[in-house]
PDB file of N, CA and C in Angstrom:
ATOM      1  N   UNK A   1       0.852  -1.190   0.000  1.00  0.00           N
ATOM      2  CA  UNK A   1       0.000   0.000   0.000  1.00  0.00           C
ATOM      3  C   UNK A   1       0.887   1.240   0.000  1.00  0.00           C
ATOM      4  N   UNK A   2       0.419   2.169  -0.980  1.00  0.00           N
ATOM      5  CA  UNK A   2       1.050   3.275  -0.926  1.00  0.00           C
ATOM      6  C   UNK A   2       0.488   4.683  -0.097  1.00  0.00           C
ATOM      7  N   UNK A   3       1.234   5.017   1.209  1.00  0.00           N
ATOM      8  CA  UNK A   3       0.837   5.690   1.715  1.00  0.00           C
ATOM      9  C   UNK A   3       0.879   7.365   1.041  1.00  0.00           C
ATOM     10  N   UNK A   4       0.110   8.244   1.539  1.00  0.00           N
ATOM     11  CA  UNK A   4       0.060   9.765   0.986  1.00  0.00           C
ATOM     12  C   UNK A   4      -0.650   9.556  -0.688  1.00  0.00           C
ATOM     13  N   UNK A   5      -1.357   8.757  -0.689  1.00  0.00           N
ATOM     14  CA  UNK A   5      -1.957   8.403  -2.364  1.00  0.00           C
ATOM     15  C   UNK A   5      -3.422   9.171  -1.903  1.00  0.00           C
ATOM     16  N   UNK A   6      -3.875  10.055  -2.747  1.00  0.00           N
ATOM     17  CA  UNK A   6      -5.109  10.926  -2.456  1.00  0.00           C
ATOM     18  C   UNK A   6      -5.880  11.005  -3.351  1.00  0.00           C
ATOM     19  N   UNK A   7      -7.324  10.348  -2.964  1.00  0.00           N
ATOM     20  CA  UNK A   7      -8.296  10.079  -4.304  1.00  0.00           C
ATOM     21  C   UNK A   7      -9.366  10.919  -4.186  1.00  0.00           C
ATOM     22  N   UNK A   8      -9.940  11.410  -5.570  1.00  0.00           N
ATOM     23  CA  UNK A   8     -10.911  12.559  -5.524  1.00  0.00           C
ATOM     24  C   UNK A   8     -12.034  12.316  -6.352  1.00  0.00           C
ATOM     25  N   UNK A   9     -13.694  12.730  -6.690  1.00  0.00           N
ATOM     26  CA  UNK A   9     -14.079  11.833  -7.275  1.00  0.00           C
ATOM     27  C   UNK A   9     -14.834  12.755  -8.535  1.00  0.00           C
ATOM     28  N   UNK A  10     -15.274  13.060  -9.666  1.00  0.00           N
ATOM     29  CA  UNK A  10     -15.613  13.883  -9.976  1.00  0.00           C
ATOM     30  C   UNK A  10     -17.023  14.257 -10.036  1.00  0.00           C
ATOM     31  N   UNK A  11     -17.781  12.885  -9.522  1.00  0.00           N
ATOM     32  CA  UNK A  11     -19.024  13.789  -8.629  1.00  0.00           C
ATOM     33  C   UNK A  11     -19.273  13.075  -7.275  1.00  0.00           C
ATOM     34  N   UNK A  12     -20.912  13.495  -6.415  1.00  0.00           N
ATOM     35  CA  UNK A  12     -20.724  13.255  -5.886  1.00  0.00           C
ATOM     36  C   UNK A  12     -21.352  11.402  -5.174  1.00  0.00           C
ATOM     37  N   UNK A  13     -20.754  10.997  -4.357  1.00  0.00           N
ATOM     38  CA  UNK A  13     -20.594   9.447  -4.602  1.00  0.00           C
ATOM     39  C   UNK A  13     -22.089   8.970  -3.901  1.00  0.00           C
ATOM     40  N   UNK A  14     -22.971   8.257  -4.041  1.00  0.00           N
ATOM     41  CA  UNK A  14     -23.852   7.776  -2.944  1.00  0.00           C
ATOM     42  C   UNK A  14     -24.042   6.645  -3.003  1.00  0.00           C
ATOM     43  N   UNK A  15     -24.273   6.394  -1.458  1.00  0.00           N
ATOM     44  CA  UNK A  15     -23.972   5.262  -1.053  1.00  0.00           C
ATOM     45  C   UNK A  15     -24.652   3.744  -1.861  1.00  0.00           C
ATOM     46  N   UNK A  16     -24.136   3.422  -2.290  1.00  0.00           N
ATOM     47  CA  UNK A  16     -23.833   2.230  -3.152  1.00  0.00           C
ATOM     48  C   UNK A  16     -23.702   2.228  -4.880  1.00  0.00           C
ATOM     49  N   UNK A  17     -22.844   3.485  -4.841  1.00  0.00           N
ATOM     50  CA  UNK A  17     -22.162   3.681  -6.075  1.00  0.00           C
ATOM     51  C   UNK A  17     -21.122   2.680  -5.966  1.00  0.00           C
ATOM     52  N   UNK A  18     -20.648   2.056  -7.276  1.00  0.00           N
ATOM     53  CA  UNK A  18     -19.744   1.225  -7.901  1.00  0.00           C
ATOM     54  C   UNK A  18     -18.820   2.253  -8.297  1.00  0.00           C
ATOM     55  N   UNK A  19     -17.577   2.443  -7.496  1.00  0.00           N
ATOM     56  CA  UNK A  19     -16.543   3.383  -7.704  1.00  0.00           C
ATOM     57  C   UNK A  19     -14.856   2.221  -8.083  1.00  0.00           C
ATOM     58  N   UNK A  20     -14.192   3.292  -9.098  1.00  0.00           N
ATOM     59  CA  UNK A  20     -13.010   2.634  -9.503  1.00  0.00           C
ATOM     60  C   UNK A  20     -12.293   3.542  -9.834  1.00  0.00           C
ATOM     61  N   UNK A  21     -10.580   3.455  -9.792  1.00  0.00           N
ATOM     62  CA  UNK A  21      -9.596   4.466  -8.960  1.00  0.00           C
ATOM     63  C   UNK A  21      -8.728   3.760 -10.837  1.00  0.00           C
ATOM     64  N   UNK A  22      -8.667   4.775 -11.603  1.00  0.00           N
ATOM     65  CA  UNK A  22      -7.277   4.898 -12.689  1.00  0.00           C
ATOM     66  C   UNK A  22      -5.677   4.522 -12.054  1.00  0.00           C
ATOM     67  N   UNK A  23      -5.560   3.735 -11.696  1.00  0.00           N
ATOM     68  CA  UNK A  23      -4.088   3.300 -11.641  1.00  0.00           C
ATOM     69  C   UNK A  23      -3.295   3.948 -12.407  1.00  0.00           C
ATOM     70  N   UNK A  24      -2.946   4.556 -13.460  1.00  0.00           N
ATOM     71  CA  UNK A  24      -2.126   5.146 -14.194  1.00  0.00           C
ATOM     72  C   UNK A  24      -1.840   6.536 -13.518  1.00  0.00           C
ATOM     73  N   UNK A  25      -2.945   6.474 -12.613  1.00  0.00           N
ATOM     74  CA  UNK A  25      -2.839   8.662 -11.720  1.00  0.00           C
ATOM     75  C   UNK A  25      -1.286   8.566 -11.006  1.00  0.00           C
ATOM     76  N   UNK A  26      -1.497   6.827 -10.474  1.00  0.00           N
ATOM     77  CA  UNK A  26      -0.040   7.122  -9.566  1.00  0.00           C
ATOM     78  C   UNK A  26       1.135   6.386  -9.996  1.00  0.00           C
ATOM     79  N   UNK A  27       1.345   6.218 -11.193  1.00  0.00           N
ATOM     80  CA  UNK A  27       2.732   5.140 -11.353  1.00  0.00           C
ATOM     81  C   UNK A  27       3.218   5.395 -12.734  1.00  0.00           C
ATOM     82  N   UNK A  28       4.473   5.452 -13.250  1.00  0.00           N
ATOM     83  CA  UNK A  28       4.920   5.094 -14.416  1.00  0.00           C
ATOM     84  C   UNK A  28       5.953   4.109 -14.726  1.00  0.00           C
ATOM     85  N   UNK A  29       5.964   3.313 -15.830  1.00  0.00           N
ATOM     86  CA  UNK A  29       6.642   2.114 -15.592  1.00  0.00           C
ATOM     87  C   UNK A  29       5.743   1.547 -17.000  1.00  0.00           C
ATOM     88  N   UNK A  30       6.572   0.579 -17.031  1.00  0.00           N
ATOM     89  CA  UNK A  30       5.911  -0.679 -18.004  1.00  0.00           C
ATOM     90  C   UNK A  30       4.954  -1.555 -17.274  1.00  0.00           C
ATOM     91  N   UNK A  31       4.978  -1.784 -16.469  1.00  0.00           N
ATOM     92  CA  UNK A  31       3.517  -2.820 -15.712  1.00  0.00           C
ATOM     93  C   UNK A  31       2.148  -2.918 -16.324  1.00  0.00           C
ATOM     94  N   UNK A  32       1.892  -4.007 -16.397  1.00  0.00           N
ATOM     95  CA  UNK A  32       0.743  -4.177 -17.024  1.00  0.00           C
ATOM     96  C   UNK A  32       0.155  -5.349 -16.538  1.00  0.00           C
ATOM     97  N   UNK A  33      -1.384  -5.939 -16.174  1.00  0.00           N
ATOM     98  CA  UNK A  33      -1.966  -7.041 -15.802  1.00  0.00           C
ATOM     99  C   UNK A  33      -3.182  -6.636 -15.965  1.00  0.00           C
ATOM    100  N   UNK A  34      -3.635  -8.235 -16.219  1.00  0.00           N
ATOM    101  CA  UNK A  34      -5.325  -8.518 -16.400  1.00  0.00           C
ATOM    102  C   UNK A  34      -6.242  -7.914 -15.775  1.00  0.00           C
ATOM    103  N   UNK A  35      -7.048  -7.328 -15.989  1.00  0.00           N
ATOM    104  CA  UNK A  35      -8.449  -6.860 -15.188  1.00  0.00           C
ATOM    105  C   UNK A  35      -9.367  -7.786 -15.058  1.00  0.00           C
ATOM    106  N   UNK A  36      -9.825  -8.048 -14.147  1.00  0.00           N
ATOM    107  CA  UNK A  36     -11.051  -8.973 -14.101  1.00  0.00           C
ATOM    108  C   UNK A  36     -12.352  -8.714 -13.393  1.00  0.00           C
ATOM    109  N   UNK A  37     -12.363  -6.810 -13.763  1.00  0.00           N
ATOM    110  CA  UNK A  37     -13.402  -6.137 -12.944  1.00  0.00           C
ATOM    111  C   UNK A  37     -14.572  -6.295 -13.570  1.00  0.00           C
ATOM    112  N   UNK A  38     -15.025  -6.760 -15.104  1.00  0.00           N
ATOM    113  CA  UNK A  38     -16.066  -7.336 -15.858  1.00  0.00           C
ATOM    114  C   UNK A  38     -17.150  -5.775 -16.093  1.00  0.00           C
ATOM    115  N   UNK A  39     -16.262  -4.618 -15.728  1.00  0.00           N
ATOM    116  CA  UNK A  39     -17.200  -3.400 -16.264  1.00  0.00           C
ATOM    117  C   UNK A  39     -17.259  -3.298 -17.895  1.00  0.00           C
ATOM    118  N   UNK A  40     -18.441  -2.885 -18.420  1.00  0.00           N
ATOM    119  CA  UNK A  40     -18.806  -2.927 -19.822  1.00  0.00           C
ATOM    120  C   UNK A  40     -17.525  -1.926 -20.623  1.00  0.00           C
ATOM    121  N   UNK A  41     -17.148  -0.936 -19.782  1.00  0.00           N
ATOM    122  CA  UNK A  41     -15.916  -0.244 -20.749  1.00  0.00           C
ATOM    123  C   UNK A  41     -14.700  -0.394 -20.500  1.00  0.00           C
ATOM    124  N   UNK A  42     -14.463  -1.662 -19.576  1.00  0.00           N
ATOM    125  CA  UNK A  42     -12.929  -1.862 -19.038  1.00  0.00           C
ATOM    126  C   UNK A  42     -12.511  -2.600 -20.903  1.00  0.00           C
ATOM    127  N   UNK A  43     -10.799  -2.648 -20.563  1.00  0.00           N
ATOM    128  CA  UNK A  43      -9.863  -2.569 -21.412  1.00  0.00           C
ATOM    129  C   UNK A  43      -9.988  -3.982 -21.383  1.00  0.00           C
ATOM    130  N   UNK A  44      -9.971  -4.336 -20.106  1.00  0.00           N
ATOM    131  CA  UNK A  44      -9.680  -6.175 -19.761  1.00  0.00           C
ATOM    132  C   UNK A  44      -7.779  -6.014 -19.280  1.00  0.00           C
ATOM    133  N   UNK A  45      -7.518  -4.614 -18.968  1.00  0.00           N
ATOM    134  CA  UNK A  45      -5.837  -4.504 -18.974  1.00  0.00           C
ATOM    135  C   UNK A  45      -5.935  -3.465 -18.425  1.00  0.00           C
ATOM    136  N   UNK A  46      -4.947  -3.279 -17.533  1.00  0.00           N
ATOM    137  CA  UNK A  46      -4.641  -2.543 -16.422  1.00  0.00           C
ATOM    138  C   UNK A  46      -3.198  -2.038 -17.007  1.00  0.00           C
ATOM    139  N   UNK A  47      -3.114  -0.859 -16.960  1.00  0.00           N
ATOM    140  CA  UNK A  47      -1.592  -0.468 -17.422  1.00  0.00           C
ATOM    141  C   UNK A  47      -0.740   0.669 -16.178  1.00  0.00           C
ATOM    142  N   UNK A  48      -0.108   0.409 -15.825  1.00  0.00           N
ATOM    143  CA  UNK A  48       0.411   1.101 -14.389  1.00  0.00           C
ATOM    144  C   UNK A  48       1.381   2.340 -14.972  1.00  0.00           C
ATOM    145  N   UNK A  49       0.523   3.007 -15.686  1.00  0.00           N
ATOM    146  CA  UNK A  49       1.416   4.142 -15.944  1.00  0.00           C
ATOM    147  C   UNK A  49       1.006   5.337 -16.546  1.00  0.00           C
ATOM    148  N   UNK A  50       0.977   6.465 -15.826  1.00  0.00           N
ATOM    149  CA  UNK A  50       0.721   7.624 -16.065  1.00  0.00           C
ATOM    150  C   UNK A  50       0.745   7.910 -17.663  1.00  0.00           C
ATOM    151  N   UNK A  51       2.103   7.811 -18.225  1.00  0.00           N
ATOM    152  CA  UNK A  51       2.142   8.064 -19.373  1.00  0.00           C
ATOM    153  C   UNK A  51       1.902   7.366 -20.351  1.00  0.00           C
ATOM    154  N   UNK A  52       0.713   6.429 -20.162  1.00  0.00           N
ATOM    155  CA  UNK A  52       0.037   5.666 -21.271  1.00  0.00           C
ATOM    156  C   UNK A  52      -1.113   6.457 -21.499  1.00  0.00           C
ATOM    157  N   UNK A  53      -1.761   7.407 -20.904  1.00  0.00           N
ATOM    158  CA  UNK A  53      -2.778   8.029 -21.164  1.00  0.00           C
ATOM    159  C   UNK A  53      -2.925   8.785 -22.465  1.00  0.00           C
ATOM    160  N   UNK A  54      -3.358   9.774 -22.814  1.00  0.00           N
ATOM    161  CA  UNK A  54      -3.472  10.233 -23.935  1.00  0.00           C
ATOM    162  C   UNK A  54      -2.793  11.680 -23.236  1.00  0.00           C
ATOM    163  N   UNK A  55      -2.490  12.624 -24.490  1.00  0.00           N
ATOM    164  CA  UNK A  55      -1.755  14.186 -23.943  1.00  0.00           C
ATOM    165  C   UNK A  55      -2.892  14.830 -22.884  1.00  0.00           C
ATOM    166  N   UNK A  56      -4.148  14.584 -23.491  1.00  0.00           N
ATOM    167  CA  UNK A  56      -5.108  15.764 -23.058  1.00  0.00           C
ATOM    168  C   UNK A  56      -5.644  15.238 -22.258  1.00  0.00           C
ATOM    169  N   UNK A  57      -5.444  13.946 -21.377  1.00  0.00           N
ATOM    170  CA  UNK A  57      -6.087  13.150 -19.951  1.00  0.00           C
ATOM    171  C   UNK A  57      -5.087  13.443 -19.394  1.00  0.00           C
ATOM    172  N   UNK A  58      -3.839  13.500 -19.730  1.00  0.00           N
ATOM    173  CA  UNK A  58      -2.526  13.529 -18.647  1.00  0.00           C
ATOM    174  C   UNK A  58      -2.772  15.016 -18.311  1.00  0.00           C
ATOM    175  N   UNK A  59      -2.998  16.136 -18.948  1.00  0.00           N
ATOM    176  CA  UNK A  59      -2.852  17.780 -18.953  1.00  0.00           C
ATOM    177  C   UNK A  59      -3.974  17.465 -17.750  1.00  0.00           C
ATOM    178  N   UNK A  60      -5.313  17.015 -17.724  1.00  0.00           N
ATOM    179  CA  UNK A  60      -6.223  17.524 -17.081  1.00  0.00           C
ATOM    180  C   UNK A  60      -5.738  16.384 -15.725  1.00  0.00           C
ATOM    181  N   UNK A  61      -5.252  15.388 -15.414  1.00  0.00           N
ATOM    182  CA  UNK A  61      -4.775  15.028 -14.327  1.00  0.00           C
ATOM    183  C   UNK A  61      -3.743  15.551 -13.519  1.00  0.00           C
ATOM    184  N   UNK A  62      -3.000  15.937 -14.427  1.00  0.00           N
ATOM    185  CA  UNK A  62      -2.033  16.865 -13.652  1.00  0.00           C
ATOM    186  C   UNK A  62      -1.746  17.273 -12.223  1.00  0.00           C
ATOM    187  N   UNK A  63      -2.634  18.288 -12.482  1.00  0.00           N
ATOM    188  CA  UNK A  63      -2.667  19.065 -11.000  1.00  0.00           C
ATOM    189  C   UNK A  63      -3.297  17.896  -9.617  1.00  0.00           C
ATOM    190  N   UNK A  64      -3.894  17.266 -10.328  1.00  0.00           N
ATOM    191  CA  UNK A  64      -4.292  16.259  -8.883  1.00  0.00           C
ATOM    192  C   UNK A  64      -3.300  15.006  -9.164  1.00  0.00           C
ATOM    193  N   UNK A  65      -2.178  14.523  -9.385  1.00  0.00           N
ATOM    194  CA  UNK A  65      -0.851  13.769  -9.932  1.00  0.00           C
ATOM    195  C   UNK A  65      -0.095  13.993  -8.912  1.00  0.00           C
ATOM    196  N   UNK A  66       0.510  12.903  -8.175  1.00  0.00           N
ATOM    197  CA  UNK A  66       1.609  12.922  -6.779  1.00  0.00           C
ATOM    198  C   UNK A  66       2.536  13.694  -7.099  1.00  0.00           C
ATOM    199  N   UNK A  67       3.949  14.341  -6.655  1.00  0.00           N
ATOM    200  CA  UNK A  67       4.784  15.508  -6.607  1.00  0.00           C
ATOM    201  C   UNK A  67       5.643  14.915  -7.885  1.00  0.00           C
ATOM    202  N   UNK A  68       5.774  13.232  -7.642  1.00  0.00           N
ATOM    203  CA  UNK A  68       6.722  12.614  -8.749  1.00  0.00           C
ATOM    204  C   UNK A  68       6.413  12.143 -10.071  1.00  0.00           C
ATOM    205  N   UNK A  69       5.116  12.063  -9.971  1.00  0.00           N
ATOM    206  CA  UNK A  69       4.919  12.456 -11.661  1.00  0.00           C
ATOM    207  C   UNK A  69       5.164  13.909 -12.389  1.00  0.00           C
ATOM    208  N   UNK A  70       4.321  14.360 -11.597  1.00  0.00           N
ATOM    209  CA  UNK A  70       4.139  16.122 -11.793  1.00  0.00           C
ATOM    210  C   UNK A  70       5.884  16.149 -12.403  1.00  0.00           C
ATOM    211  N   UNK A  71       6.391  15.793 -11.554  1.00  0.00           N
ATOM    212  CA  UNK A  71       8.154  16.094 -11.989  1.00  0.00           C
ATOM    213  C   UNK A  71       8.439  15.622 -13.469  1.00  0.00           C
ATOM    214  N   UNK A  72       8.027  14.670 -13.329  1.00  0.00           N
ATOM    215  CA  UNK A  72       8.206  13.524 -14.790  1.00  0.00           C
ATOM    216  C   UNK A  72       7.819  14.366 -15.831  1.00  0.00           C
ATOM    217  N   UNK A  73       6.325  14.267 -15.874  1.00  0.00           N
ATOM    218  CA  UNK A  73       5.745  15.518 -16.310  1.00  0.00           C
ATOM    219  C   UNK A  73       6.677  16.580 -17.054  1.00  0.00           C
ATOM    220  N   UNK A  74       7.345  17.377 -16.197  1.00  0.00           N
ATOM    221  CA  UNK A  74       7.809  18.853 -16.641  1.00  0.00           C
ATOM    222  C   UNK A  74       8.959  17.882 -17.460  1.00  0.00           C
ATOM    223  N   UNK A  75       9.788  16.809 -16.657  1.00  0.00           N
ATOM    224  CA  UNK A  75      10.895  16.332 -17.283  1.00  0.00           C
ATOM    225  C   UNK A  75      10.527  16.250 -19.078  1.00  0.00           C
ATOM    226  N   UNK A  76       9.589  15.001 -18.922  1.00  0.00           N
ATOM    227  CA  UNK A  76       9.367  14.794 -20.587  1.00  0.00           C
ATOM    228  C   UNK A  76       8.349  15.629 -21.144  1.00  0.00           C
ATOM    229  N   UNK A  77       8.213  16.624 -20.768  1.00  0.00           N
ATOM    230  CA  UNK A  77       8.092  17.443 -21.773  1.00  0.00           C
ATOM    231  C   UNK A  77       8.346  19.169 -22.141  1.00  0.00           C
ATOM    232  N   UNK A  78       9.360  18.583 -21.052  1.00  0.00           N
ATOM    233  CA  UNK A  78      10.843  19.975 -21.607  1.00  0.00           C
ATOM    234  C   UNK A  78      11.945  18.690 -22.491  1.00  0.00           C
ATOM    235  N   UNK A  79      11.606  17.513 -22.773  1.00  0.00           N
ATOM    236  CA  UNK A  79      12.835  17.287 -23.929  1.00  0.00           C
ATOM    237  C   UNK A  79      11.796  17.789 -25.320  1.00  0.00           C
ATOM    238  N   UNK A  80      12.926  17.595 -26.349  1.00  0.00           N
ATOM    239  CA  UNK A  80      12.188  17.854 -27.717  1.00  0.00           C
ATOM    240  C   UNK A  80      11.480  16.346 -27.852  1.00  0.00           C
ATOM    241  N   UNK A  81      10.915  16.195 -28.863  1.00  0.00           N
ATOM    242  CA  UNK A  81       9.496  15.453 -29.327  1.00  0.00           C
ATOM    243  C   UNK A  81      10.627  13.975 -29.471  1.00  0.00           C
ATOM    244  N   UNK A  82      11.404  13.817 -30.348  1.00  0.00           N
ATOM    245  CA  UNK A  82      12.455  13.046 -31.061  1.00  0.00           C
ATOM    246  C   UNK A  82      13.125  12.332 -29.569  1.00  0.00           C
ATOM    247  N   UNK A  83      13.489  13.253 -28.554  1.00  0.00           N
ATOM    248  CA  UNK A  83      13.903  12.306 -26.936  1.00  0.00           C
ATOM    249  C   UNK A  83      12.734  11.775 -26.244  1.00  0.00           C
ATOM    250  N   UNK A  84      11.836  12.237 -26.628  1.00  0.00           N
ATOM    251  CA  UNK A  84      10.161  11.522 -25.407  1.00  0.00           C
ATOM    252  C   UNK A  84      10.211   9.963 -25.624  1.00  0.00           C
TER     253      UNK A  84
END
């Protein structure tokens, strides 16, 4: 378990909502494993990494993104396009 991990929801939740947390908010890496959560729009694949998202899901996660992505973040994308 990763402690200081802070989840937010974008509305509001009642009680016996079916809620599920993007793994990619807190990790980058190659990791990847099966889903077997059987929701109608899951992937069936779990990918543990921030920067598998698309440009314009990563921009709007951002600001709610742990201190060490956020870093990553500025890292890759202050190189040029050709180093990413």
């Amino acid at each position: 378990m990763r402690h200081g991990t802070k989840v937010f929801a974008w509305r509001e939740i009642a009680e016996g909502d079916e809620i599920t947390i993007d793994y990619r908010l807190n990790a980058f890496g190659n990791d990847a494993w099966p889903c077997h959560c059987g929701a109608a729009a899951c992937s069936g694949t779990v990918v543990g990494s921030y920067f598998a998202m698309d440009a314009e899901r990563q921009a709007l996660l951002l600001p709610h993104a742990p201190a060490f992505i956020r870093r990553e973040y500025r890292r890759r994308t202050a190189l040029p396009a050709a180093e990413r």
